[in-house]
PDB file of N, CA and C in Angstrom:
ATOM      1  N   UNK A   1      17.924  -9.781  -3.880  1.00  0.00           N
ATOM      2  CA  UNK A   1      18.396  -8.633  -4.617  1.00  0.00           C
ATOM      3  C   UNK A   1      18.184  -8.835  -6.119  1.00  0.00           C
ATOM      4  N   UNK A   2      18.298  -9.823  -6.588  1.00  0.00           N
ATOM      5  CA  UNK A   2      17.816 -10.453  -7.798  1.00  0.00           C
ATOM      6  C   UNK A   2      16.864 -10.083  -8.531  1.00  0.00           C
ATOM      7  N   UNK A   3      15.685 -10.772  -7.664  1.00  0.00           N
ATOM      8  CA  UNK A   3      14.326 -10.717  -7.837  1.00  0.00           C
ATOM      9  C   UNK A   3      14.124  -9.184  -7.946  1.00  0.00           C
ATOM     10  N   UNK A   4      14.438  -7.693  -6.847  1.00  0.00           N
ATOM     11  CA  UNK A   4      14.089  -7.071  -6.892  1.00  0.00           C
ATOM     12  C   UNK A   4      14.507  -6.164  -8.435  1.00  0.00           C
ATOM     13  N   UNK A   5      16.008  -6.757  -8.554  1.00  0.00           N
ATOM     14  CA  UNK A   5      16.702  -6.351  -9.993  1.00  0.00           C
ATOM     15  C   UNK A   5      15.693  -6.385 -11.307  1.00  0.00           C
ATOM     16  N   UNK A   6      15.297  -8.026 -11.471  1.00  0.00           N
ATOM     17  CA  UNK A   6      14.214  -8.537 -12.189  1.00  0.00           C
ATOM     18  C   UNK A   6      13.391  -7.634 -12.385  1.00  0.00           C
ATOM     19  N   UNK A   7      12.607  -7.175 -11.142  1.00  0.00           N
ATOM     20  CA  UNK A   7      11.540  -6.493 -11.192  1.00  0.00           C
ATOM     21  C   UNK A   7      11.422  -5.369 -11.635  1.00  0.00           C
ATOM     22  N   UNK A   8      13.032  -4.303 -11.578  1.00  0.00           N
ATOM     23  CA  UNK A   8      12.790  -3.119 -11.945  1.00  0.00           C
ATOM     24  C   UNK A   8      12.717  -3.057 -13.096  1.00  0.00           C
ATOM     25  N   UNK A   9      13.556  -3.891 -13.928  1.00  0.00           N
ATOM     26  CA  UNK A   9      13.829  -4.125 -15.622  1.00  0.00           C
ATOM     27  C   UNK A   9      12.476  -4.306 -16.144  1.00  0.00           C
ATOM     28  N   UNK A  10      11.743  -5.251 -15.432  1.00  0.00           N
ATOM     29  CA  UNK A  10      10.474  -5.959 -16.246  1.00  0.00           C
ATOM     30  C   UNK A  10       9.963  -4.339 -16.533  1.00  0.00           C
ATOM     31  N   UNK A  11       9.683  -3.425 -14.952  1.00  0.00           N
ATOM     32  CA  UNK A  11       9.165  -2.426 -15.249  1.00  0.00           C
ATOM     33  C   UNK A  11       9.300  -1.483 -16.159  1.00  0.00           C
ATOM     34  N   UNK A  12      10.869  -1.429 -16.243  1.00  0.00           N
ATOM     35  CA  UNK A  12      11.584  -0.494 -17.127  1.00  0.00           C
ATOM     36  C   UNK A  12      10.876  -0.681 -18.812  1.00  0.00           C
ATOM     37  N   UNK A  13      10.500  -2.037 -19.366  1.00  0.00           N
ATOM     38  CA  UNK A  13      10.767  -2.616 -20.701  1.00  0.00           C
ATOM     39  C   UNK A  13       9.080  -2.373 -20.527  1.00  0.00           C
ATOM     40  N   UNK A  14       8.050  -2.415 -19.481  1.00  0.00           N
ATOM     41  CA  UNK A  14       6.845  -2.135 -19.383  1.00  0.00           C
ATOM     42  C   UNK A  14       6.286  -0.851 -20.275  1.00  0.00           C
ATOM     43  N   UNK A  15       7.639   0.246 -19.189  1.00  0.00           N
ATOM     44  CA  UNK A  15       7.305   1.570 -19.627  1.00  0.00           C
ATOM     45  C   UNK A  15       7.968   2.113 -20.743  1.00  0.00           C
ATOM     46  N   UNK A  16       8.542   1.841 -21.647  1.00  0.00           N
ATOM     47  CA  UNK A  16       8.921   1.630 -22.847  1.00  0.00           C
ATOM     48  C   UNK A  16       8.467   0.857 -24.082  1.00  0.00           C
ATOM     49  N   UNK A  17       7.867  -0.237 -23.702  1.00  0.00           N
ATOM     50  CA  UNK A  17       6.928  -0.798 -24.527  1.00  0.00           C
ATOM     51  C   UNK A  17       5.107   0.063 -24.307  1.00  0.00           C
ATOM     52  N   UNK A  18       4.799   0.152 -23.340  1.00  0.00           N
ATOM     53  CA  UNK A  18       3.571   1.096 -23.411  1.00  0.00           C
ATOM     54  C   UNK A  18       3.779   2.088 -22.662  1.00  0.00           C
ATOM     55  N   UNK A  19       3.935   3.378 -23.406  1.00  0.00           N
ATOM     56  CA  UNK A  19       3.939   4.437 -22.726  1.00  0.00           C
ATOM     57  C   UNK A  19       2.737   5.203 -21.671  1.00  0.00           C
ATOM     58  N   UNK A  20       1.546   4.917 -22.086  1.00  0.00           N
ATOM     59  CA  UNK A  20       0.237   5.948 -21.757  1.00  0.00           C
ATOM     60  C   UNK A  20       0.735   4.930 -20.309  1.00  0.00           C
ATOM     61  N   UNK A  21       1.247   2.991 -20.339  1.00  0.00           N
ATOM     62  CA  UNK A  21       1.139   2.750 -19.045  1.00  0.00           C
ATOM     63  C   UNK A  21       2.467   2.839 -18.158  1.00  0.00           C
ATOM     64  N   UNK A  22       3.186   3.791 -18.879  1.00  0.00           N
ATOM     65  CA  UNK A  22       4.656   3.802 -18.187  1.00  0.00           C
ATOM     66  C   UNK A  22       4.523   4.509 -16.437  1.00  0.00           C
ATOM     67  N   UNK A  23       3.740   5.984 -16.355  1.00  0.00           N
ATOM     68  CA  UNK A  23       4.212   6.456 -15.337  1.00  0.00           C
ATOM     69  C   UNK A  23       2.752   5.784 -14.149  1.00  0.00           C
ATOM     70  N   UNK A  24       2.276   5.211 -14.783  1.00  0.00           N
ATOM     71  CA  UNK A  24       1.428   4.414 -13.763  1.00  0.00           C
ATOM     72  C   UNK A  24       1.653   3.566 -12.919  1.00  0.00           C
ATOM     73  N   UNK A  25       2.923   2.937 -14.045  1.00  0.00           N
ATOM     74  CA  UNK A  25       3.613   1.501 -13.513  1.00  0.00           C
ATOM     75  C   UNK A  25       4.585   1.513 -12.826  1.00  0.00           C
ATOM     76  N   UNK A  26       5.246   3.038 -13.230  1.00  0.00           N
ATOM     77  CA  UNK A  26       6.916   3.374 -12.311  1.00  0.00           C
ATOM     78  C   UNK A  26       5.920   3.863 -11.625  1.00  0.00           C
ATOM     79  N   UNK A  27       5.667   4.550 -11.225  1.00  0.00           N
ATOM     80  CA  UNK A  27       4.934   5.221  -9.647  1.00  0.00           C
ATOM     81  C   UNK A  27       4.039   3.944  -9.107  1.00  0.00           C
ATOM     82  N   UNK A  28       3.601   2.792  -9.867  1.00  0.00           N
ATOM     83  CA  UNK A  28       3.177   1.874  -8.537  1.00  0.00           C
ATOM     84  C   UNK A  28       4.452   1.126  -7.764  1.00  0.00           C
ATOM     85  N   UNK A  29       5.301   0.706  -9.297  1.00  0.00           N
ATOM     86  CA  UNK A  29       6.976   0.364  -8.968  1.00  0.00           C
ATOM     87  C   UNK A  29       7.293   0.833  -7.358  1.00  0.00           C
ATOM     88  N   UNK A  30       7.493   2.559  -7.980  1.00  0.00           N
ATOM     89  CA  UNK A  30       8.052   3.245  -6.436  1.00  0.00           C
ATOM     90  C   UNK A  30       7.720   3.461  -5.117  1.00  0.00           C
ATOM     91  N   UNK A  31       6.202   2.741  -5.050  1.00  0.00           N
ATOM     92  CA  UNK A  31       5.197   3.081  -4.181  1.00  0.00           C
ATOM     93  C   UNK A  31       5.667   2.099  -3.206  1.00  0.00           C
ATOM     94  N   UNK A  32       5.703   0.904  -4.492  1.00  0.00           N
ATOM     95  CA  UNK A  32       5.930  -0.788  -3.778  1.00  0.00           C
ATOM     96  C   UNK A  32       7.097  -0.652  -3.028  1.00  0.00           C
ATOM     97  N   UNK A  33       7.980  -0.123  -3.703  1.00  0.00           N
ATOM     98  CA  UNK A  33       9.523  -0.405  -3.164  1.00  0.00           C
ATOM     99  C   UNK A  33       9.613   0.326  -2.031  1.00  0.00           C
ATOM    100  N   UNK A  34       9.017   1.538  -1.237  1.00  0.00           N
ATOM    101  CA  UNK A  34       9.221   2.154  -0.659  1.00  0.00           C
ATOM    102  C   UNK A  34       8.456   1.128   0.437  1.00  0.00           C
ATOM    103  N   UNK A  35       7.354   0.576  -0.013  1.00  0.00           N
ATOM    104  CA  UNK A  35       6.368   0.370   1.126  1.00  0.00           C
ATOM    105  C   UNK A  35       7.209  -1.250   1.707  1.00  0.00           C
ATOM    106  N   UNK A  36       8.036  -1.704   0.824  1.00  0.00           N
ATOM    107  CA  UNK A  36       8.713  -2.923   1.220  1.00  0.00           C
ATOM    108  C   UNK A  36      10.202  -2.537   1.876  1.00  0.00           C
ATOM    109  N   UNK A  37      10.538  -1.584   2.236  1.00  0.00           N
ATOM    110  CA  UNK A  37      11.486  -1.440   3.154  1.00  0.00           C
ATOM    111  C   UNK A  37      11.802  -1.681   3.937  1.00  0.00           C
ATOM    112  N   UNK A  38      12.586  -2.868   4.744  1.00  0.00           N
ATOM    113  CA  UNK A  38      13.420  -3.711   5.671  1.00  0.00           C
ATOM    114  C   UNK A  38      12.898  -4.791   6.070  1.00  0.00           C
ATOM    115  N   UNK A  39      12.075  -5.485   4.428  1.00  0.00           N
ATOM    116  CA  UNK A  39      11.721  -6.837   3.939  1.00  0.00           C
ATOM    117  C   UNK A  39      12.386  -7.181   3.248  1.00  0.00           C
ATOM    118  N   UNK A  40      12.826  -8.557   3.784  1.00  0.00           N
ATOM    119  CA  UNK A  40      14.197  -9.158   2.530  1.00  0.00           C
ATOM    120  C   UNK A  40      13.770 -10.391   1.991  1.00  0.00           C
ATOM    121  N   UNK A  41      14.668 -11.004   1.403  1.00  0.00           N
ATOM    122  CA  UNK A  41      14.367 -12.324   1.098  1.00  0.00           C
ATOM    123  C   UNK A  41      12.728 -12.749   0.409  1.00  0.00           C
ATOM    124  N   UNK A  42      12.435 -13.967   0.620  1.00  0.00           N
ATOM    125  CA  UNK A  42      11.166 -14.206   0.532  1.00  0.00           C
ATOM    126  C   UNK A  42       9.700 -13.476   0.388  1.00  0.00           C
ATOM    127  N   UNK A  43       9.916 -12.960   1.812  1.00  0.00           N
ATOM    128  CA  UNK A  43       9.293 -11.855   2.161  1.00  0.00           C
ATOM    129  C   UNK A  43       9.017 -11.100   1.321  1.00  0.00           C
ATOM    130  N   UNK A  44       9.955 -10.327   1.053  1.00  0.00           N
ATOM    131  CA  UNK A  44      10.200  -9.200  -0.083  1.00  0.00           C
ATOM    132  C   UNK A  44       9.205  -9.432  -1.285  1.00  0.00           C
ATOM    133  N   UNK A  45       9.775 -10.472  -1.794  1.00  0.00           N
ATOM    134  CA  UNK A  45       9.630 -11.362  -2.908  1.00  0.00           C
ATOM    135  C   UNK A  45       8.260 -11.273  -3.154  1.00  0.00           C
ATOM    136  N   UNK A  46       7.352 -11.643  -1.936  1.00  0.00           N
ATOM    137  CA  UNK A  46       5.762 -12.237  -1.388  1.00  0.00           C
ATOM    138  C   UNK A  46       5.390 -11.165  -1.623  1.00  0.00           C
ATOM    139  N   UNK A  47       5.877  -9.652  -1.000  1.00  0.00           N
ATOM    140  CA  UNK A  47       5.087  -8.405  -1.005  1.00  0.00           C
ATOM    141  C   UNK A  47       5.092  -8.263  -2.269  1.00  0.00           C
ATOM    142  N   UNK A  48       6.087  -7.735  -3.189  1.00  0.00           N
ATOM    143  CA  UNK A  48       6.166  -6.874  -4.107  1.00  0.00           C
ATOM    144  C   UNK A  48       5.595  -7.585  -5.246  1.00  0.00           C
ATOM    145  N   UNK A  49       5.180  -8.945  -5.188  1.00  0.00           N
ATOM    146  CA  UNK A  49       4.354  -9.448  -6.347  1.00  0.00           C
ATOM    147  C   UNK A  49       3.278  -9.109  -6.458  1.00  0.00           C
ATOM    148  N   UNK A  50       2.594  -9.455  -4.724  1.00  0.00           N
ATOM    149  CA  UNK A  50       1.190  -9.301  -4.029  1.00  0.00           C
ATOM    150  C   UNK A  50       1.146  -7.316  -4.769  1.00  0.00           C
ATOM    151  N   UNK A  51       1.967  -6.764  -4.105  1.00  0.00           N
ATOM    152  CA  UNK A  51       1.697  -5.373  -4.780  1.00  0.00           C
ATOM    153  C   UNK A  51       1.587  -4.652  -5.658  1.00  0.00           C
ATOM    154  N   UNK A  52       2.632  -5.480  -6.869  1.00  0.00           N
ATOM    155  CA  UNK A  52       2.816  -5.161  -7.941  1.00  0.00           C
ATOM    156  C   UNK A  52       0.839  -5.526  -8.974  1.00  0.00           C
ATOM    157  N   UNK A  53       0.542  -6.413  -8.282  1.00  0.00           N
ATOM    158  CA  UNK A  53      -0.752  -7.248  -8.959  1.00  0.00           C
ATOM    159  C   UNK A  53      -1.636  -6.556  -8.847  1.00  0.00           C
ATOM    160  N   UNK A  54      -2.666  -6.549  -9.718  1.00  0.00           N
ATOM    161  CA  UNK A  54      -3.684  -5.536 -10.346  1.00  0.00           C
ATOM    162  C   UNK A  54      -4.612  -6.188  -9.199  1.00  0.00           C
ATOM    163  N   UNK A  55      -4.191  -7.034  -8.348  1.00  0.00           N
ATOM    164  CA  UNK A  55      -5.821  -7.468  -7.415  1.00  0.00           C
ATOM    165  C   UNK A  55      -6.101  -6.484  -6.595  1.00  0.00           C
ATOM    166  N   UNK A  56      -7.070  -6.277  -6.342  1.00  0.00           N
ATOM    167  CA  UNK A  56      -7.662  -5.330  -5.091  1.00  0.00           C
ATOM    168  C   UNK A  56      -7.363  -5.357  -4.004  1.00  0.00           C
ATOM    169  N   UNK A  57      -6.877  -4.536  -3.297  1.00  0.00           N
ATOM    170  CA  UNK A  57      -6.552  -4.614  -1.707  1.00  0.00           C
ATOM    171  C   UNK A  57      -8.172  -5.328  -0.925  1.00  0.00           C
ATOM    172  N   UNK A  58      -7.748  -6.211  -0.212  1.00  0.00           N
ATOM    173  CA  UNK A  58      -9.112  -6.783   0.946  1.00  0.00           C
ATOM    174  C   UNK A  58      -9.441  -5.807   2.007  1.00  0.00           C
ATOM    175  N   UNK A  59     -10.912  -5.757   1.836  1.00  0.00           N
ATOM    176  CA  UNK A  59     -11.267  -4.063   2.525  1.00  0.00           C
ATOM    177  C   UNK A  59     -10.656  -4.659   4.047  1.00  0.00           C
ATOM    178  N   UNK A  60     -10.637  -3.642   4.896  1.00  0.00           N
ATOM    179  CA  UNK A  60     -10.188  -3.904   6.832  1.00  0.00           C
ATOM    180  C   UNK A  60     -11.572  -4.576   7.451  1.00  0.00           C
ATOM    181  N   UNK A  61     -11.004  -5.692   8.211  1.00  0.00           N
ATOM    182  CA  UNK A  61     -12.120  -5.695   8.987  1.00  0.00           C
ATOM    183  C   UNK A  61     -12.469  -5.007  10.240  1.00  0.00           C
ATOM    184  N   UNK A  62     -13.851  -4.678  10.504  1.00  0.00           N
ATOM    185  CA  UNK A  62     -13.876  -3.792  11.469  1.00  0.00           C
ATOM    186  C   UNK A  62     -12.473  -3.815  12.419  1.00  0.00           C
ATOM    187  N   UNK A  63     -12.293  -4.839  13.190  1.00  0.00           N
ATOM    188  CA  UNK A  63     -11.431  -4.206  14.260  1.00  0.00           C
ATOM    189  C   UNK A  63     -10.147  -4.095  13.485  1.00  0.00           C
ATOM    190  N   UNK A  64      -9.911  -4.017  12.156  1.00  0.00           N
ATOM    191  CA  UNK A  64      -8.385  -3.402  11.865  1.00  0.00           C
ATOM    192  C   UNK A  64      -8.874  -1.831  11.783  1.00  0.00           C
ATOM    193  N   UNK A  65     -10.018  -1.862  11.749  1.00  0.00           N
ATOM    194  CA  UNK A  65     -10.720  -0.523  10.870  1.00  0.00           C
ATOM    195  C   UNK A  65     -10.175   0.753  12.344  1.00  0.00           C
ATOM    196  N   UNK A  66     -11.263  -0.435  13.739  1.00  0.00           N
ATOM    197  CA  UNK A  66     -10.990  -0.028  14.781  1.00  0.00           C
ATOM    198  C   UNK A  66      -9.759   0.494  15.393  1.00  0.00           C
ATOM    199  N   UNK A  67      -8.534  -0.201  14.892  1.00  0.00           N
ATOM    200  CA  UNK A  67      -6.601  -0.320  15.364  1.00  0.00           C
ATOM    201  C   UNK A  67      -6.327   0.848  14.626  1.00  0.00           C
ATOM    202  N   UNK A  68      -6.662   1.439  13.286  1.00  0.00           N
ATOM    203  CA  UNK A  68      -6.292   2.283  12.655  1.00  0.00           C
ATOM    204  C   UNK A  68      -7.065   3.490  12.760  1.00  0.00           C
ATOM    205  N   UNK A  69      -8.653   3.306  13.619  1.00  0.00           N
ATOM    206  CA  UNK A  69      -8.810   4.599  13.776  1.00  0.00           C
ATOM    207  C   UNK A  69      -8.195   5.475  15.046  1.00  0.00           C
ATOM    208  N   UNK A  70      -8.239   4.243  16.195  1.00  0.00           N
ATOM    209  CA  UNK A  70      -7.722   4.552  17.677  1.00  0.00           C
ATOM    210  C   UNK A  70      -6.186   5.233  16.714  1.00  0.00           C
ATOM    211  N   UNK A  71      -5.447   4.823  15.871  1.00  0.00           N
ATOM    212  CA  UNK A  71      -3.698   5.229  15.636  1.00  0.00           C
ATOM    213  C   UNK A  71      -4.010   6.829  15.411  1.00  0.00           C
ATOM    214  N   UNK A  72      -5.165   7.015  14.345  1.00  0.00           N
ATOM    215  CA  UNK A  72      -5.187   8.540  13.875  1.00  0.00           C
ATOM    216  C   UNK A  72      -6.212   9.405  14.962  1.00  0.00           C
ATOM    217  N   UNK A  73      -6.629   8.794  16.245  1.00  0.00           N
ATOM    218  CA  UNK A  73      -7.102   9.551  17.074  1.00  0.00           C
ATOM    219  C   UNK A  73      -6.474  10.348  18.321  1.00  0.00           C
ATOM    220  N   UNK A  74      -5.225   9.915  17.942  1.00  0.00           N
ATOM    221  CA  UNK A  74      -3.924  10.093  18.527  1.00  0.00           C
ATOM    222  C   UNK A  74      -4.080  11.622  19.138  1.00  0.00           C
ATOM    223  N   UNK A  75      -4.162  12.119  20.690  1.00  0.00           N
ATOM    224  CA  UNK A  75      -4.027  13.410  20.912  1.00  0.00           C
ATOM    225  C   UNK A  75      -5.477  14.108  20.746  1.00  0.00           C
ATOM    226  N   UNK A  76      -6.315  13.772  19.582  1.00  0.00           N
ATOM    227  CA  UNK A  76      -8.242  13.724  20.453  1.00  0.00           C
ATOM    228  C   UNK A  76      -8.404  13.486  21.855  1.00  0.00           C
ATOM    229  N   UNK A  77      -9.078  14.517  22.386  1.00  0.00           N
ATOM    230  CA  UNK A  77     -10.025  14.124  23.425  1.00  0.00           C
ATOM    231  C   UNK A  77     -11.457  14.728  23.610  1.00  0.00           C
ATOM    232  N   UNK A  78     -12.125  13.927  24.454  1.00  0.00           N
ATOM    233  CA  UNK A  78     -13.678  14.867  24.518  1.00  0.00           C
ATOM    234  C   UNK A  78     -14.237  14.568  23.472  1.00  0.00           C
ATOM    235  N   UNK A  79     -15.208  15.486  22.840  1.00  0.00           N
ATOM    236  CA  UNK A  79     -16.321  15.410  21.986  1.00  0.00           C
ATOM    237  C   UNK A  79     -15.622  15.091  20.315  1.00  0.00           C
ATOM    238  N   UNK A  80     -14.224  16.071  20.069  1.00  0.00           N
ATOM    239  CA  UNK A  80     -13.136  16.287  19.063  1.00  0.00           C
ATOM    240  C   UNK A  80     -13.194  14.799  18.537  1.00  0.00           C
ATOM    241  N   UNK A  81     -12.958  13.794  19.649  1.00  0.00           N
ATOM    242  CA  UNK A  81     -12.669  12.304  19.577  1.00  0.00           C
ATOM    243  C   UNK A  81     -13.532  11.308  19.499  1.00  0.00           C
ATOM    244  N   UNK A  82     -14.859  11.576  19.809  1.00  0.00           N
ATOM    245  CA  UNK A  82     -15.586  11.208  19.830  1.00  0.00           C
ATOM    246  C   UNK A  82     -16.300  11.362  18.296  1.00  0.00           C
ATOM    247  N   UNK A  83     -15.950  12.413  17.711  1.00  0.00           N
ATOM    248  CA  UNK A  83     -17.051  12.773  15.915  1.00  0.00           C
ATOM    249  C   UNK A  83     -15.517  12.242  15.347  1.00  0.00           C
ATOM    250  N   UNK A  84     -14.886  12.406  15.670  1.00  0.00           N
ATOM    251  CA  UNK A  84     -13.658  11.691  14.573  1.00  0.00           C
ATOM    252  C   UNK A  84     -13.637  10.487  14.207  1.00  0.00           C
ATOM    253  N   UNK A  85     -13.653   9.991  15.984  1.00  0.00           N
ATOM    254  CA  UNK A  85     -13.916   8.004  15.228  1.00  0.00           C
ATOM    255  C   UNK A  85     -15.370   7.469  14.854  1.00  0.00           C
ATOM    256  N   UNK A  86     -16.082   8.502  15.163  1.00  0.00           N
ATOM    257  CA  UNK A  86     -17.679   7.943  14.628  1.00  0.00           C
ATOM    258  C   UNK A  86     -17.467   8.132  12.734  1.00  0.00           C
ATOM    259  N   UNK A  87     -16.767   9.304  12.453  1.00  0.00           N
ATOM    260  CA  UNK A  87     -16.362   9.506  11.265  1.00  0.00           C
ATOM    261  C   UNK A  87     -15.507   8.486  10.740  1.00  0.00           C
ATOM    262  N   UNK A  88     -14.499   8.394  11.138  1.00  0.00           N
ATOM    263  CA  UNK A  88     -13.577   7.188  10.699  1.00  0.00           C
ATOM    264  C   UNK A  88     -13.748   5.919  10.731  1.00  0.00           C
ATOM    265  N   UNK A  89     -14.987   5.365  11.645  1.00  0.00           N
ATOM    266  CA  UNK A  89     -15.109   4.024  11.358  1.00  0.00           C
ATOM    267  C   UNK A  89     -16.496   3.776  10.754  1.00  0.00           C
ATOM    268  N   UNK A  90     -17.475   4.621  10.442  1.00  0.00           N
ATOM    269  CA  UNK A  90     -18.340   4.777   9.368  1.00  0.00           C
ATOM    270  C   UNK A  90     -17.880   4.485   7.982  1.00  0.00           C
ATOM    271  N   UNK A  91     -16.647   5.485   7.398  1.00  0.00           N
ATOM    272  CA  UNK A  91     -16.105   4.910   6.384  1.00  0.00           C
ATOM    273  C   UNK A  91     -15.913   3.102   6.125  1.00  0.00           C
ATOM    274  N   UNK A  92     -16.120   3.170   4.895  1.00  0.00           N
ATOM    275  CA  UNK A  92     -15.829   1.494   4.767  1.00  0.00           C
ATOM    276  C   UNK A  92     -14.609   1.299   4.183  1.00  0.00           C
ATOM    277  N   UNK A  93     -13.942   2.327   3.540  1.00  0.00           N
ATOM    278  CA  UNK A  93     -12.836   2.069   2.813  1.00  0.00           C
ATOM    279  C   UNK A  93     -11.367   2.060   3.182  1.00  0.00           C
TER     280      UNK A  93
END
């Protein structure tokens, strides 16, 4: 609870010390915090640094690409399902 305390302040004094980077930083802030919900401890800790950090997300490898297109093919069938995931796993991003 600490750490997450820490974190909002740092942000707070972020967006007050540079404004043009204030609502960039509270909306990645809020993005993080939402996306770390019913991670505690450590955990927590691990995500919201990893998220907070300007590094690049690591693209999916195919078969995550694969797990996440089968999730949004959900209720496709036939041909519908067939151009969707040829579409969706073409993408690289």
């Amino acid at each position: 609870m600490r750490n997450a305390i820490a974190v909002v302040i740092a942000a707070l004094a972020v967006s007050f010390a540079l404004p043009g980077l204030a609502s960039t930083q509270t909306d990645k802030m809020s993005a993080c915090n939402q996306q770390a919900a019913g991670k505690k401890g450590d955990e927590r800790k691990a995500f919201m640094s990893s998220c907070l950090s300007n590094a690049p997300a690591k693209p999916m490898t195919q078969q995550e690409r694969m797990t996440d297109c089968n999730k949004q093919a959900t209720g496709k069938k036939g041909d519908e399902r067939k151009a969707f995931m040829s579409s969706c796993l073409s993408n690289k991003g």
